[in-house]
N, C-alpha and C. Protein backbone atom coordinates (compact mmCIF):
# COMPACT_ATOMS: atom_id res chain seq x y z
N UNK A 1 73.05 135.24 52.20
CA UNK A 1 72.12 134.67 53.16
C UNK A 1 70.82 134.30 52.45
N UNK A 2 70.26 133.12 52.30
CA UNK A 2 69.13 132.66 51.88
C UNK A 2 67.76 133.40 52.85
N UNK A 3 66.60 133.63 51.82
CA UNK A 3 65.70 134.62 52.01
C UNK A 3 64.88 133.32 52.80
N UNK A 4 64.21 134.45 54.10
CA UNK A 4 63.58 133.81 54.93
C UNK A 4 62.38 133.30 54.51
N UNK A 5 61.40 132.40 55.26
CA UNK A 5 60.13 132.12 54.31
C UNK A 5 59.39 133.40 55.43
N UNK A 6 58.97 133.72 54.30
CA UNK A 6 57.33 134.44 54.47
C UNK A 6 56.12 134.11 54.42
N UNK A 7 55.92 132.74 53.62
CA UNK A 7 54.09 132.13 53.22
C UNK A 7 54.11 131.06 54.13
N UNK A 8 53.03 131.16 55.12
CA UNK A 8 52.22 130.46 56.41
C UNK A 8 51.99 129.34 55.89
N UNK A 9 52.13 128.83 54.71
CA UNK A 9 51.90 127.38 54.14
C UNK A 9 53.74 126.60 54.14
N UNK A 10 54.50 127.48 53.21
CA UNK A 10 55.83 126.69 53.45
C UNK A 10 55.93 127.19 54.95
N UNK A 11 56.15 127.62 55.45
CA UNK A 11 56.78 127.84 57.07
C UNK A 11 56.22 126.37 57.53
N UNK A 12 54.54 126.43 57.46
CA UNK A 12 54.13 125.18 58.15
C UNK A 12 55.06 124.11 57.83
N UNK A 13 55.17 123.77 56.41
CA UNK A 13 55.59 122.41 56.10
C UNK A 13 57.28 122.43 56.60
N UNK A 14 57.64 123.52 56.93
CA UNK A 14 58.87 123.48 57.16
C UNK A 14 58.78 123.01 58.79
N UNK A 15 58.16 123.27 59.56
CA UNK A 15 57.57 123.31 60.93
C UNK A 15 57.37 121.59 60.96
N UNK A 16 56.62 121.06 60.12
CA UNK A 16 56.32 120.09 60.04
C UNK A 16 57.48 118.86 59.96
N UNK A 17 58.05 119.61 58.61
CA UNK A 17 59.69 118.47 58.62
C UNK A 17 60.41 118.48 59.77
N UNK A 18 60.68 119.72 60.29
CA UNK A 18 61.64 119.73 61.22
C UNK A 18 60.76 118.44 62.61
N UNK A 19 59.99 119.08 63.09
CA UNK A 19 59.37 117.54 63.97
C UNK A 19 59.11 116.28 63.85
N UNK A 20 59.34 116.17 61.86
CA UNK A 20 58.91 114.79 61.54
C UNK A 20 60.68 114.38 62.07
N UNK A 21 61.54 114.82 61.51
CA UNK A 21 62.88 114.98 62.62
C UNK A 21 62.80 114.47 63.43
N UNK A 22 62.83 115.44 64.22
CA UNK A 22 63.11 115.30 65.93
C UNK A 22 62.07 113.85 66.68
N UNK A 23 61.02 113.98 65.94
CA UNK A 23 60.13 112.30 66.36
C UNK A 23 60.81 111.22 65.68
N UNK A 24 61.24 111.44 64.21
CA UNK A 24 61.96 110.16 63.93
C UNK A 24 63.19 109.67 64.54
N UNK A 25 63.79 111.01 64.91
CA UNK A 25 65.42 110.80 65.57
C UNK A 25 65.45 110.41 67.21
N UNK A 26 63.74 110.55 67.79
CA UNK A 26 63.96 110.22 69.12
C UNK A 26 62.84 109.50 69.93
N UNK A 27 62.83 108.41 68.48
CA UNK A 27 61.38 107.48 68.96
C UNK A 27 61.17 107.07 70.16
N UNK A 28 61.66 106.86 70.65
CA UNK A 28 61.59 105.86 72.59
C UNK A 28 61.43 106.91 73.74
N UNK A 29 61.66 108.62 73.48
CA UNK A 29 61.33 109.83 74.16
C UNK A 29 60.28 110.02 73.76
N UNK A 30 59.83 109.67 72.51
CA UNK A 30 58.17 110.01 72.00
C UNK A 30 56.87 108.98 72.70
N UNK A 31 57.77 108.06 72.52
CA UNK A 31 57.34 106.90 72.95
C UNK A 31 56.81 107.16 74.85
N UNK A 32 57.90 107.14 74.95
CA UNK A 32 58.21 106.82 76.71
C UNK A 32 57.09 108.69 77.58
N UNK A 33 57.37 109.37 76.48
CA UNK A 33 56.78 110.78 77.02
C UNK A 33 55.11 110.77 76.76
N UNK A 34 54.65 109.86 75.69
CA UNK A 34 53.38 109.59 75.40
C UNK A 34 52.90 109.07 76.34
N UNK A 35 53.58 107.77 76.92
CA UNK A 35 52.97 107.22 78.11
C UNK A 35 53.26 107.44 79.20
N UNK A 36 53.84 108.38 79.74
CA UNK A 36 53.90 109.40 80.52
C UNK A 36 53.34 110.38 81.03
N UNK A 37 53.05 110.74 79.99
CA UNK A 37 52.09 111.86 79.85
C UNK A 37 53.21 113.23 79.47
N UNK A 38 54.06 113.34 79.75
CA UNK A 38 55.33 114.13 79.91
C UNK A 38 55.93 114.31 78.75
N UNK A 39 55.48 114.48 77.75
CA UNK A 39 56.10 114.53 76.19
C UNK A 39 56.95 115.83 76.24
N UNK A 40 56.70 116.86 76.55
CA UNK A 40 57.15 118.07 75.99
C UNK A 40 58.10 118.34 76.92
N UNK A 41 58.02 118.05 78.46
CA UNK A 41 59.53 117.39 79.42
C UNK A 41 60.51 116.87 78.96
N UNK A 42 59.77 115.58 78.06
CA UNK A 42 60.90 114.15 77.57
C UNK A 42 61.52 115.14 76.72
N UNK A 43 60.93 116.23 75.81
CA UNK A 43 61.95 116.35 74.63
C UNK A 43 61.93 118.22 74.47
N UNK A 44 61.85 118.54 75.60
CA UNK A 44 62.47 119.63 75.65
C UNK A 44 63.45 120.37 75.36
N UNK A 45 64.75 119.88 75.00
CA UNK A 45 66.06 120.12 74.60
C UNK A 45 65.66 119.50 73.09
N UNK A 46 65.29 119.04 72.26
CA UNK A 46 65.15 119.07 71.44
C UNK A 46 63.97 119.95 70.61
N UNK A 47 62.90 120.17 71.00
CA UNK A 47 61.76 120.86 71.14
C UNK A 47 62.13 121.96 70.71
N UNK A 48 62.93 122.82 71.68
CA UNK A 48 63.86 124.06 71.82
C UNK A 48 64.56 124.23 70.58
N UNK A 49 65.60 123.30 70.27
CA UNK A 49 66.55 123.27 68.93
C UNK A 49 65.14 123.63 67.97
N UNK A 50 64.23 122.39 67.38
CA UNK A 50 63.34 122.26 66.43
C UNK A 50 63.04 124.13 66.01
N UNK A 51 62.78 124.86 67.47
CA UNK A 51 62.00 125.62 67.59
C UNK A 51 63.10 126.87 67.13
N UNK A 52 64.14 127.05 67.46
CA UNK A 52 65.46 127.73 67.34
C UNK A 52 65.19 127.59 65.60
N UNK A 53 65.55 126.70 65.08
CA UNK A 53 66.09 125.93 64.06
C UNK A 53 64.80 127.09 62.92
N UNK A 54 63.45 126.46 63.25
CA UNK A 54 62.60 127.18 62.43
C UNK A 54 62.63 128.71 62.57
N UNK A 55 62.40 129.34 63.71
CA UNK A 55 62.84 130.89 63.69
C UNK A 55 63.84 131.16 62.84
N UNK A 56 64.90 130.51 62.33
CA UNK A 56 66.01 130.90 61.70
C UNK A 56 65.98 130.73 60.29
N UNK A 57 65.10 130.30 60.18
CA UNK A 57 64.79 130.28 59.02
C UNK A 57 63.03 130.33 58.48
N UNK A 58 62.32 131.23 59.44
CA UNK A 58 61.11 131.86 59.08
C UNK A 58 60.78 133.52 59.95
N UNK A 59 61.00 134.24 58.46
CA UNK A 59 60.53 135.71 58.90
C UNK A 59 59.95 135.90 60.01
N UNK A 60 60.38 136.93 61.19
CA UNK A 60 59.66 137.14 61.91
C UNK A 60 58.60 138.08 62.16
N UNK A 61 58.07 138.49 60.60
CA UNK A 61 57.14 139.25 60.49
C UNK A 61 55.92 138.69 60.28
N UNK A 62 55.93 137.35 60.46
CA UNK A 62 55.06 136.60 60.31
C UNK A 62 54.08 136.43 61.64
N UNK A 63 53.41 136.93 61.75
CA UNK A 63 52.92 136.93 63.17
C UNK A 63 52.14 135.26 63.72
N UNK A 64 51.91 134.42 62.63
CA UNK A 64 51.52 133.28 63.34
C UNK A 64 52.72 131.88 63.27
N UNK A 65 54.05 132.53 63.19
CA UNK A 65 54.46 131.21 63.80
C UNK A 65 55.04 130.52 64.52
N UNK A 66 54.44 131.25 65.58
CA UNK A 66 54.69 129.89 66.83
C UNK A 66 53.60 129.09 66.72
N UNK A 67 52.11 129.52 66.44
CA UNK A 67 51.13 128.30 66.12
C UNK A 67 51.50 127.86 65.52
N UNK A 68 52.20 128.23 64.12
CA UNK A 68 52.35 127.10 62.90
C UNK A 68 53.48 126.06 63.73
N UNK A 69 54.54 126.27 64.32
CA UNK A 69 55.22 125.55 65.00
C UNK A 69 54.36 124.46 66.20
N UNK A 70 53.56 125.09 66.84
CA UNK A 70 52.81 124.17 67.76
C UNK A 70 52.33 123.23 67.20
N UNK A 71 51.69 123.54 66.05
CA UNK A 71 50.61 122.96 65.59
C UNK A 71 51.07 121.97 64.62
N UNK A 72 52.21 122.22 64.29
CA UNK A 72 52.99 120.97 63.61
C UNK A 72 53.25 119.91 64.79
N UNK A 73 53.50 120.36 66.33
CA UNK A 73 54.04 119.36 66.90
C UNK A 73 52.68 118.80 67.12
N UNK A 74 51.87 119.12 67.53
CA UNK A 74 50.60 118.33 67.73
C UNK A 74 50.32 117.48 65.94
N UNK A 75 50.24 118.12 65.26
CA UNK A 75 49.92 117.27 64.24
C UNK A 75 50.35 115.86 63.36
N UNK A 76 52.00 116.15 63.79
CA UNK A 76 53.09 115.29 63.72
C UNK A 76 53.28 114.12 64.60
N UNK A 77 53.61 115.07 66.22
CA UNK A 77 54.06 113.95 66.90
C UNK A 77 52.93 113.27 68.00
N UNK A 78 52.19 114.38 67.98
CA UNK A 78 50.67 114.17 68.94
C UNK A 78 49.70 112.79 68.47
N UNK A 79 49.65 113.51 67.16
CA UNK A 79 48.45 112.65 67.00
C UNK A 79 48.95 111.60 66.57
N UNK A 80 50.13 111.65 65.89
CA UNK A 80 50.29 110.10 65.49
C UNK A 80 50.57 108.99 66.61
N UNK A 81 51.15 109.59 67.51
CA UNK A 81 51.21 108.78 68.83
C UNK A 81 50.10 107.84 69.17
N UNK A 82 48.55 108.06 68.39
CA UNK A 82 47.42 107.89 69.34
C UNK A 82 47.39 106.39 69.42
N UNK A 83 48.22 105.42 68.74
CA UNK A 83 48.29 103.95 68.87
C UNK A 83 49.14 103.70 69.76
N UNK A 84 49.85 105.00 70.37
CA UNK A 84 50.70 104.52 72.15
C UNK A 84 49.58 104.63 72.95
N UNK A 85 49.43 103.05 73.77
CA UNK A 85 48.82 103.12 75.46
C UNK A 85 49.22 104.31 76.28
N UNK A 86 48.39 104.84 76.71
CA UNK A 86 48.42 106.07 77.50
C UNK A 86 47.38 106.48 78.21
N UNK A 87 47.28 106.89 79.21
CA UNK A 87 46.24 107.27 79.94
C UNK A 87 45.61 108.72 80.06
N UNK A 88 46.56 109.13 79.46
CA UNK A 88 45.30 110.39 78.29
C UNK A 88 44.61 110.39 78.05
N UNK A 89 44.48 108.83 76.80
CA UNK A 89 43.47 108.53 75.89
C UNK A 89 43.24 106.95 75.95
């Protein structure tokens, strides 16, 4: 069994790939949930996997990563969105 990550820097970037993922694989839910407002609705079943996916492969003695996970999705799929029309922003 391959050793879990432990350092809050790879976890992030791992956090990070996995959503650069799930946004590349489901542009028109990113899309359509941005202008919606409803992003985390639109891709909930995937969200979930992303989120599954990294636990399984980051120590859970790590006490910050579900932020590091959040904070990849905001950093990834949030902000880059900000050139979708939306009434958010």
């Amino acid at each position: 069994m391959a050793k879990l990550v432990d350092n809050p820097k790879l976890a992030f970037r791992l956090a990070r790939a996995i959503i650069s993922d799930i946004a590349l694989y489901n542009q028109e839910k990113v899309k359509d949930g941005i202008k919606n407002d409803n992003i985390f609705d639109a891709l909930a079943e995937e969200l979930q996997e992303g989120r599954e996916h990294f636990y399984g492969r980051v120590d859970p003695a790590l006490t910050e990563r579900d932020q590091l996970f959040d904070r990849a999705i905001v950093d990834v799929m949030i902000k880059q969105a900000g050139k979708i029309e939306s009434p958010i922003w």
